[in-house]
Every structure is written in structure tokens, then in C-alpha cells.
N, C-alpha and C. Protein backbone atom coordinates (compact mmCIF):
# COMPACT_ATOMS: atom_id res chain seq x y z
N UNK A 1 4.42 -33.43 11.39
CA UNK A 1 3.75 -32.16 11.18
C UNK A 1 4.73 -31.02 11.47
N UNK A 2 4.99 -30.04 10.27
CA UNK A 2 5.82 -28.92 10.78
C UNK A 2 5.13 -28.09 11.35
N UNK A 3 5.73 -27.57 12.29
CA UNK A 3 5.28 -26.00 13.41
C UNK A 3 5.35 -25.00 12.15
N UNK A 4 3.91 -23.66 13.03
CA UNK A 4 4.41 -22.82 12.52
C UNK A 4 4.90 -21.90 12.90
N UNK A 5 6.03 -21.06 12.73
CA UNK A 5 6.62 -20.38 12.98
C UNK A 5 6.06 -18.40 12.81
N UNK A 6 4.87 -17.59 13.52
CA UNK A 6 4.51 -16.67 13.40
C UNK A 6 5.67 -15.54 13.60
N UNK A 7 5.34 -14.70 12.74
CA UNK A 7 6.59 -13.47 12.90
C UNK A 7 5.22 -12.41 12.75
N UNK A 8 5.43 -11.07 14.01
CA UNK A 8 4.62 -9.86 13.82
C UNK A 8 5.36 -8.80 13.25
N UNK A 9 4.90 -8.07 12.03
CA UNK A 9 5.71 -6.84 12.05
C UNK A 9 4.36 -6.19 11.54
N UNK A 10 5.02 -4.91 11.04
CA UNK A 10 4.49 -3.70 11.19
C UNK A 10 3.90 -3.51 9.53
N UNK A 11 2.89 -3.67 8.75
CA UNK A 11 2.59 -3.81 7.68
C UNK A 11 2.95 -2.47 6.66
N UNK A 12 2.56 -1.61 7.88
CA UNK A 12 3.15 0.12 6.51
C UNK A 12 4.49 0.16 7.04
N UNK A 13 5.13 -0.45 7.80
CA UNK A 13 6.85 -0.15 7.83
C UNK A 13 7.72 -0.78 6.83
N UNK A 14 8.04 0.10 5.92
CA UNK A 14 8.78 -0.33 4.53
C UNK A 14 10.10 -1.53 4.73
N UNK A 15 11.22 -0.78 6.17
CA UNK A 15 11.95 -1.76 6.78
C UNK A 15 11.43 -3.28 6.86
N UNK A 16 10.61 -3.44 7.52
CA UNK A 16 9.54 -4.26 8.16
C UNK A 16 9.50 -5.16 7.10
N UNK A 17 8.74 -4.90 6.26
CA UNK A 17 8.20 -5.77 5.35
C UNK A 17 9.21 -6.10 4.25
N UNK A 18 10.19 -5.30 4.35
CA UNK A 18 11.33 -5.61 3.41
C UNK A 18 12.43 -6.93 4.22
N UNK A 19 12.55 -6.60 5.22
CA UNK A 19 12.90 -7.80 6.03
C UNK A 19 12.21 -9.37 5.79
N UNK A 20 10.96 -9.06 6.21
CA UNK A 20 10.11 -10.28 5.86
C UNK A 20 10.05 -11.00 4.69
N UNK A 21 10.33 -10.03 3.55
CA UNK A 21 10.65 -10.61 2.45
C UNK A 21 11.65 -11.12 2.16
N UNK A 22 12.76 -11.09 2.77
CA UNK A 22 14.12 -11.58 2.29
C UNK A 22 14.81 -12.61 3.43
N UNK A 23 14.37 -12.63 4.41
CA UNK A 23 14.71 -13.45 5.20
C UNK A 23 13.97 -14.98 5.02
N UNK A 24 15.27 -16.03 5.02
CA UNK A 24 14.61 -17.16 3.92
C UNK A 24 15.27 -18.21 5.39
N UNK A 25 14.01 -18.34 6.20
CA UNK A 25 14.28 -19.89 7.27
C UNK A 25 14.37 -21.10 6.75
N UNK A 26 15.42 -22.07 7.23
CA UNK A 26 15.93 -23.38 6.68
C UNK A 26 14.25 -23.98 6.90
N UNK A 27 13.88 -24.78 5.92
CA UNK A 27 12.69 -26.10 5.80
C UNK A 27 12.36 -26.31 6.97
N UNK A 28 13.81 -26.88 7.98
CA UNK A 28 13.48 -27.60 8.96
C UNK A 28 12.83 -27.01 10.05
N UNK A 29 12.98 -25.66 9.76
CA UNK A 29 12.62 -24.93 10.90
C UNK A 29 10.93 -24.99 11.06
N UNK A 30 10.58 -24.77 10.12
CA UNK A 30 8.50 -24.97 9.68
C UNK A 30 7.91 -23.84 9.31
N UNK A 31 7.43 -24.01 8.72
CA UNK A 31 6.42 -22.79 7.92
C UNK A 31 6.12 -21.25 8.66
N UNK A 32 6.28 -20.36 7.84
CA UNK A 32 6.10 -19.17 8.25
C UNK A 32 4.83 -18.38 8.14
N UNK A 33 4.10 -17.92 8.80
CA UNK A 33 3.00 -17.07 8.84
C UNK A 33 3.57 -15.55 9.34
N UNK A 34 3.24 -14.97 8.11
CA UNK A 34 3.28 -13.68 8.79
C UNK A 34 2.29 -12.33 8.79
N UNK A 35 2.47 -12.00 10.27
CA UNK A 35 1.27 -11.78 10.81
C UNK A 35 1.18 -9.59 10.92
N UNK A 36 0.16 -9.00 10.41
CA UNK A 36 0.57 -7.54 10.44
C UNK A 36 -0.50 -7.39 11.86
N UNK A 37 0.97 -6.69 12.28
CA UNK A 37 0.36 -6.46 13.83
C UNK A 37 -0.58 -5.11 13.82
N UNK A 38 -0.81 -4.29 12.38
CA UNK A 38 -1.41 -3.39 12.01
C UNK A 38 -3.06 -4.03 11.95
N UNK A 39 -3.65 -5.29 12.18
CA UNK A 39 -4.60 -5.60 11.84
C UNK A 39 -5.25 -6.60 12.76
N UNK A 40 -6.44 -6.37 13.35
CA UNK A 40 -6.57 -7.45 14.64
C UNK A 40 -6.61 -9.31 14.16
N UNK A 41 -5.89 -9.33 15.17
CA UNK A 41 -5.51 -11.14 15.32
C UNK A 41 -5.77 -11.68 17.12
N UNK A 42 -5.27 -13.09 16.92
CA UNK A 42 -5.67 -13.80 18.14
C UNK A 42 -4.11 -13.54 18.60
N UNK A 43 -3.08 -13.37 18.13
CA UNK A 43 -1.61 -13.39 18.16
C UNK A 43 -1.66 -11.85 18.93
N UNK A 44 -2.14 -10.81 18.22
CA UNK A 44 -2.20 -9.76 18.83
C UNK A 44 -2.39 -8.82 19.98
N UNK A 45 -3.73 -9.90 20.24
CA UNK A 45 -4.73 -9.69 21.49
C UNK A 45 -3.66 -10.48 22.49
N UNK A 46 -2.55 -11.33 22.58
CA UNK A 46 -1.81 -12.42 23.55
C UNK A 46 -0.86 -10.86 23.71
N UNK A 47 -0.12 -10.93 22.90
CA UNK A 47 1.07 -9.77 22.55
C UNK A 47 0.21 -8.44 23.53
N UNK A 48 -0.68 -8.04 23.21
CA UNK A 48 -1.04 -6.72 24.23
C UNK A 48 -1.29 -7.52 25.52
N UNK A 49 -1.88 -8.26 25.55
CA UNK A 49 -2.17 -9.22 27.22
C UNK A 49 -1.04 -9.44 27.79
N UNK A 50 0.40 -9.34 27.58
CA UNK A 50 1.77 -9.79 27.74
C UNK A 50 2.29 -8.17 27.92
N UNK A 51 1.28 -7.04 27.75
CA UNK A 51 2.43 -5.71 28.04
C UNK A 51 3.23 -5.74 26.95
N UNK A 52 3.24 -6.24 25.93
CA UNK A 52 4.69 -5.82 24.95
C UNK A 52 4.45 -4.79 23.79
N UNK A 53 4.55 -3.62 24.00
CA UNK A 53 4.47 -2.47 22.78
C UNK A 53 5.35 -2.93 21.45
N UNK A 54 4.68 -3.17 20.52
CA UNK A 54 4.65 -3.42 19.41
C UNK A 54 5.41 -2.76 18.40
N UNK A 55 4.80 -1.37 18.83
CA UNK A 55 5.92 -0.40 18.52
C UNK A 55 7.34 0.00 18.79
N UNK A 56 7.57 -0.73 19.75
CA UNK A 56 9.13 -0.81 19.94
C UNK A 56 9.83 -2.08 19.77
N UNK A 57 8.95 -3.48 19.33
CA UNK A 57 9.77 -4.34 19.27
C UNK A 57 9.05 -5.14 17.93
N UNK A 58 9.14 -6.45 17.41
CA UNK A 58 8.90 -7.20 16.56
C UNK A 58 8.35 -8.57 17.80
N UNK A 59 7.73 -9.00 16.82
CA UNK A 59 7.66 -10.53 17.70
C UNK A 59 7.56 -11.77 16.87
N UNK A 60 8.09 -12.75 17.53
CA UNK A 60 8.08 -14.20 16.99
C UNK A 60 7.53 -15.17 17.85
N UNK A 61 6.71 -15.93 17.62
CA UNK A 61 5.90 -16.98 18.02
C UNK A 61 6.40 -18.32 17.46
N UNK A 62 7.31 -19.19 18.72
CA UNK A 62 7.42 -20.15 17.92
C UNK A 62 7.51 -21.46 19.05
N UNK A 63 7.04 -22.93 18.71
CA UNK A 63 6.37 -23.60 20.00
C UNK A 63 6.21 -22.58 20.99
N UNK A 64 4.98 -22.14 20.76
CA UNK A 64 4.23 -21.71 22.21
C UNK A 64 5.02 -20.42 22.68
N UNK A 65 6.22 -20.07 22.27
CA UNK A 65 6.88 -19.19 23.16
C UNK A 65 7.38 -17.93 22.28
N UNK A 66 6.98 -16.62 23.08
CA UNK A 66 6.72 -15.59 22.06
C UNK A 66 8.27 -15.20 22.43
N UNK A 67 8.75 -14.38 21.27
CA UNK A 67 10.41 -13.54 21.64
C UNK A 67 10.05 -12.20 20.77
N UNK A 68 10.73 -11.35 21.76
CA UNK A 68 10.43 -10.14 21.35
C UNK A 68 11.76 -9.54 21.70
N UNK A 69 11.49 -8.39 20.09
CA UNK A 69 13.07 -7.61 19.89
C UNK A 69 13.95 -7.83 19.57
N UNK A 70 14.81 -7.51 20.35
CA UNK A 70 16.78 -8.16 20.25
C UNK A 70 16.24 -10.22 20.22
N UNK A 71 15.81 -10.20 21.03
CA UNK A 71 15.41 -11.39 20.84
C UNK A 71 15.15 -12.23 20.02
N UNK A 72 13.55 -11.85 19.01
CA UNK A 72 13.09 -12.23 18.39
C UNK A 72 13.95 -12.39 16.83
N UNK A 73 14.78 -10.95 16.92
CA UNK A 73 15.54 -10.66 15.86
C UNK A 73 16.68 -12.26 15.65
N UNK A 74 17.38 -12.14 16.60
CA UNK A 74 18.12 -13.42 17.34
C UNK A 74 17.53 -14.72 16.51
N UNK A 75 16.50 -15.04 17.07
CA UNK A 75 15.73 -16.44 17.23
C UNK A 75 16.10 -16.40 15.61
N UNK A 76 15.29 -15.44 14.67
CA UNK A 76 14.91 -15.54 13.18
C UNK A 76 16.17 -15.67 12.63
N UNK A 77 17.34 -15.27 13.14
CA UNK A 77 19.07 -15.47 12.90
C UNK A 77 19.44 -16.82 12.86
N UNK A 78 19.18 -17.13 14.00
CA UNK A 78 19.79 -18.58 14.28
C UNK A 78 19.03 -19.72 12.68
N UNK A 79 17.56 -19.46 12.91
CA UNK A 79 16.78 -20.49 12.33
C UNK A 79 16.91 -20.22 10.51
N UNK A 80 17.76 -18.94 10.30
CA UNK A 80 17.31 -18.62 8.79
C UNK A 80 18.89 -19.68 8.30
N UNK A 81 18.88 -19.40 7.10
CA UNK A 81 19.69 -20.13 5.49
C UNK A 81 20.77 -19.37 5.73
N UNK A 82 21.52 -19.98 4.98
CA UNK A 82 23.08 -18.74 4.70
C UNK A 82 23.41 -18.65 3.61
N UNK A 83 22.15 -18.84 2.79
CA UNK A 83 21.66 -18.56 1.37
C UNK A 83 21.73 -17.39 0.88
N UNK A 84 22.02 -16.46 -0.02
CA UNK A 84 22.08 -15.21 -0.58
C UNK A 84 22.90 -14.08 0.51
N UNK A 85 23.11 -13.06 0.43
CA UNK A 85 23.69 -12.23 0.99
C UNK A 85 23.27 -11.81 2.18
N UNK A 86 21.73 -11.12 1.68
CA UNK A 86 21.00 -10.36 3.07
C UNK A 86 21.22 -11.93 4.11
N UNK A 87 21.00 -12.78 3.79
CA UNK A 87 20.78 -13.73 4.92
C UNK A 87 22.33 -13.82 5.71
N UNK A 88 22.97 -14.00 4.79
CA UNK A 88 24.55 -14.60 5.97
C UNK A 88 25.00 -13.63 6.44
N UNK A 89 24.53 -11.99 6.04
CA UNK A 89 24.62 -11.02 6.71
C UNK A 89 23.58 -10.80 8.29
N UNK A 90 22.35 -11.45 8.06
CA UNK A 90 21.38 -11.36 8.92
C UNK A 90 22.18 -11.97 9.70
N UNK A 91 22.61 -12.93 9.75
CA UNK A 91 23.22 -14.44 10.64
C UNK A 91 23.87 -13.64 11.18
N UNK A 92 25.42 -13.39 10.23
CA UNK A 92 26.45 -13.12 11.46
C UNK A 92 26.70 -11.66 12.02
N UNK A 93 24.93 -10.77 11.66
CA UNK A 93 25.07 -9.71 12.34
C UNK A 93 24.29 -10.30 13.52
N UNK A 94 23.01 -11.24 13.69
CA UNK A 94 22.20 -10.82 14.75
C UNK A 94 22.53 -12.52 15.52
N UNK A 95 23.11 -13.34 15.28
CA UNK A 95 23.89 -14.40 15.83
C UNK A 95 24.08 -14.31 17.25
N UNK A 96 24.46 -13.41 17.40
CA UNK A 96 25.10 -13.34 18.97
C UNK A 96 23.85 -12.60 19.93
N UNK A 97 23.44 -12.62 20.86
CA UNK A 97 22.84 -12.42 21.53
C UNK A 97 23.09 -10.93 21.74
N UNK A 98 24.16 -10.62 22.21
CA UNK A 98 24.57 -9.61 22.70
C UNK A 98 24.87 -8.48 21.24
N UNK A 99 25.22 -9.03 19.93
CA UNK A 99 25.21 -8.30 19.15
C UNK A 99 23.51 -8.01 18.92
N UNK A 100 22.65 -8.56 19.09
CA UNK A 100 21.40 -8.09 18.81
C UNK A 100 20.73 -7.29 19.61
N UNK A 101 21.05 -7.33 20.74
CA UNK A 101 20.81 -6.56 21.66
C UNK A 101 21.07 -5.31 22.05
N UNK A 102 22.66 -4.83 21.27
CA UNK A 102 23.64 -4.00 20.67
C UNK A 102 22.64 -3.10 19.95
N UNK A 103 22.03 -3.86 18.39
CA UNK A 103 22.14 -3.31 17.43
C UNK A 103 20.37 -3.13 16.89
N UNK A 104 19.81 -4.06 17.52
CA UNK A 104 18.49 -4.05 17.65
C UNK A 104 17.87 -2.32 17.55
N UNK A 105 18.55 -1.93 18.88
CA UNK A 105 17.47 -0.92 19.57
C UNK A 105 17.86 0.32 18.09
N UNK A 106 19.21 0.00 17.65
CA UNK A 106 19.25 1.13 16.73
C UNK A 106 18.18 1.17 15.61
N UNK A 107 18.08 0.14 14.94
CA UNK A 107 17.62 -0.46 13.82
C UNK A 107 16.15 -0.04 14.13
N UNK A 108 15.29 -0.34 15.31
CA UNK A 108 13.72 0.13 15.81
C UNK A 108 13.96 1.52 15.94
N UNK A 109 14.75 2.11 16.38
CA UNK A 109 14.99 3.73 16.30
C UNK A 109 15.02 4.45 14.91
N UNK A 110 15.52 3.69 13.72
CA UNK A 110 15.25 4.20 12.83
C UNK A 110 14.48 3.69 12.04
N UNK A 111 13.86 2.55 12.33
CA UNK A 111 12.06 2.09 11.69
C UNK A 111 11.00 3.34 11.90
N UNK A 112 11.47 3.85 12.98
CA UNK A 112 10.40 4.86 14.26
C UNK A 112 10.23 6.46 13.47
N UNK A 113 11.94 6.64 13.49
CA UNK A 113 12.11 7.72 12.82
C UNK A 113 11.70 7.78 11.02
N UNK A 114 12.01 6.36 10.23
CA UNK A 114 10.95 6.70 9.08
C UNK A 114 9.71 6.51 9.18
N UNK A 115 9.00 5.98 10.23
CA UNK A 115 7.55 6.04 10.16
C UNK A 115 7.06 7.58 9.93
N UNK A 116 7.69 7.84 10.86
CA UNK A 116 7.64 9.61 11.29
C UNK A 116 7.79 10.61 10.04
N UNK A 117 8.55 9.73 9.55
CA UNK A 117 8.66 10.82 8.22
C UNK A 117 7.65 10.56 7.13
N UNK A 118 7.60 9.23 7.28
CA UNK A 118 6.43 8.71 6.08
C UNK A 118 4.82 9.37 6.71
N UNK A 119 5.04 9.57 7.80
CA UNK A 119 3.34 10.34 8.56
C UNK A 119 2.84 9.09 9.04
N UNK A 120 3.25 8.13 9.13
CA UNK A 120 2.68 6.91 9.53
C UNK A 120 2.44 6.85 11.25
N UNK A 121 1.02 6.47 11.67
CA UNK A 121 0.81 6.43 13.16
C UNK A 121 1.18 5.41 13.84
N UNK A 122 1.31 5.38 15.10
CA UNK A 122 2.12 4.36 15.85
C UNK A 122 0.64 3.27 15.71
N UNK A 123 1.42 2.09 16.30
CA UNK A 123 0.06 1.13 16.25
C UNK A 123 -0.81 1.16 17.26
N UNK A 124 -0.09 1.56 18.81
CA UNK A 124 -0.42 1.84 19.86
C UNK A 124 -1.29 0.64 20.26
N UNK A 125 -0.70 -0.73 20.57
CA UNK A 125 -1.55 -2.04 20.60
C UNK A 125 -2.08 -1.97 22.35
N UNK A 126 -1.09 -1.18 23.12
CA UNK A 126 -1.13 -1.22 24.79
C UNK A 126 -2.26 0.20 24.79
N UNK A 127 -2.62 0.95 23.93
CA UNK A 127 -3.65 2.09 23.95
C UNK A 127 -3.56 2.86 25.04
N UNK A 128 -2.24 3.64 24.98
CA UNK A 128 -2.09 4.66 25.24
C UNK A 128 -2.02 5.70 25.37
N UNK A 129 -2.52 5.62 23.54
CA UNK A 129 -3.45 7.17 23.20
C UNK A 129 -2.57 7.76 22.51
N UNK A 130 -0.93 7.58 22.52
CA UNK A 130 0.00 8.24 21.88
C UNK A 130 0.05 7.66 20.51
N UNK A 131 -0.37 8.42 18.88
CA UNK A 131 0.04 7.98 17.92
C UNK A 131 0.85 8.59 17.23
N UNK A 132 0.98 9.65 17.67
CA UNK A 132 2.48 10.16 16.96
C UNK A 132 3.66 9.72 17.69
N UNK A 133 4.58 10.13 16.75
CA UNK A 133 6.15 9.40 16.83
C UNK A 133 7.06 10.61 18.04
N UNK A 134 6.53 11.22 18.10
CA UNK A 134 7.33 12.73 18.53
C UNK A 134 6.01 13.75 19.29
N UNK A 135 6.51 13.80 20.63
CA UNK A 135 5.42 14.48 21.41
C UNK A 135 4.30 13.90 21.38
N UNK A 136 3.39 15.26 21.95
CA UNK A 136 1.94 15.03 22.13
C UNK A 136 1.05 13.46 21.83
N UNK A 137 0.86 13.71 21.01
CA UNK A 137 -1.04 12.30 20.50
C UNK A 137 -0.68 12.65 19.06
């Protein structure tokens, strides 16, 4: 029986979902579900029970164990193809631990900043009341 492998992103984040689309995991790894953290789930409700703002990171669910961020980015590196371009670029940019960790926080900084421009509200999964990107609510 293959695992499945859950990935959360952000359903109106153009980045987001453009990622999801092109990132192609080897067979062996097991089937992908992917999950919009824009919409209530059982995955979701764990992810806010765990403290992890959504809005600043991505998440991956895989045996049992969630990775978030630099992390998660990581995990989906290691396990993807080195099939087509975007992928062997994915690899030997987010490969290294420390390069993802590097390069991560930029990459969510400017997911953040086009949300902001697109008018798009934060998801605010920890309900903090803040849905804008900049100041106030």
C-alpha cells in the first residue's frame, strides 16, 4: 500500500499553486493529496492545534509527521524527480537543509507581498484577527 503524501498550500496564492503543479515526486515516494489550507480539513484543524501559522509557512504530512517551511520545502526536494527543469532546479536549490532555510523565508516574503497586492486576506488559521498583510486587521 502506498502512503499518502499531504502537501498544504494556499489555494488563491498564484506561487502556491503554481508550485504544486509542477513539482513531480518519484512513484516511490506515494501519492499526493493536495490539501487548500484556504478550506476546512481534519489536516488543518492538527496544523492550528500544533501553533503553526499557515501563513508563514507551507506544510507536508508525510508518515504521520508534519514539516513545515524551510523544512517542508526540503522534504518535497529530496522526494521529487530530476525530471524537467523546474524540478532539478527545485532539488539542487532546496536539497540542502541550510540552503532552504536560507532561501525559504525569502520566497514566503514574497508569496506575502503578492498576496498583498492581489488584495488577498491572510488565512489567519491561529485567529488572530489580523487579515491584512500590512498593519492593522
Amino acid at each position: 500500500m502506498t502512503e499518502t503524501i499531504q502537501i498544504v498550500y494556499d489555494g488563491e496564492c498564484p506561487f502556491c499553486r503554481h508550485y504544486c503543479r509542477m513539482v513531480r515526486l518519484k512513484k516511490s515516494a506515494g501519492d499526493i493529496e493536495l490539501v487548500d489550507a484556504r478550506r476546512p480539513s481534519a489536516l488543518m484543524d492538527d496544523i492550528t492545534a500544533m501553533g503553526l501559522d499557515i501563513d508563514q509557512g507551507m506544510v507536508v504530512k508525510m508518515q504521520g509527521k508534519i514539516y513545515y517551511g524551510a523544512e517542508a520545502i526540503h522534504v518535497l526536494a529530496l522526494l521529487s524527480t530530476r525530471s524537467g527543469l523546474f524540478n532539478r532546479m527545485n532539488y539542487h536549490v532546496f536539497q540542502s537543509e541550510k540552503g532552504a532555510k536560507f532561501l525559504y523565508p525569502l520566497l514566503r516574503d514574497g508569496r506575502n507581498v503578492a498576496l498583498w497586492l492581489l488584495g488577498k486576506s491572510r488565512i489567519d488559521n491561529l485567529g488572530t484577527g489580523r487579515t491584512s498583510w500590512i498593519g492593522g486587521k
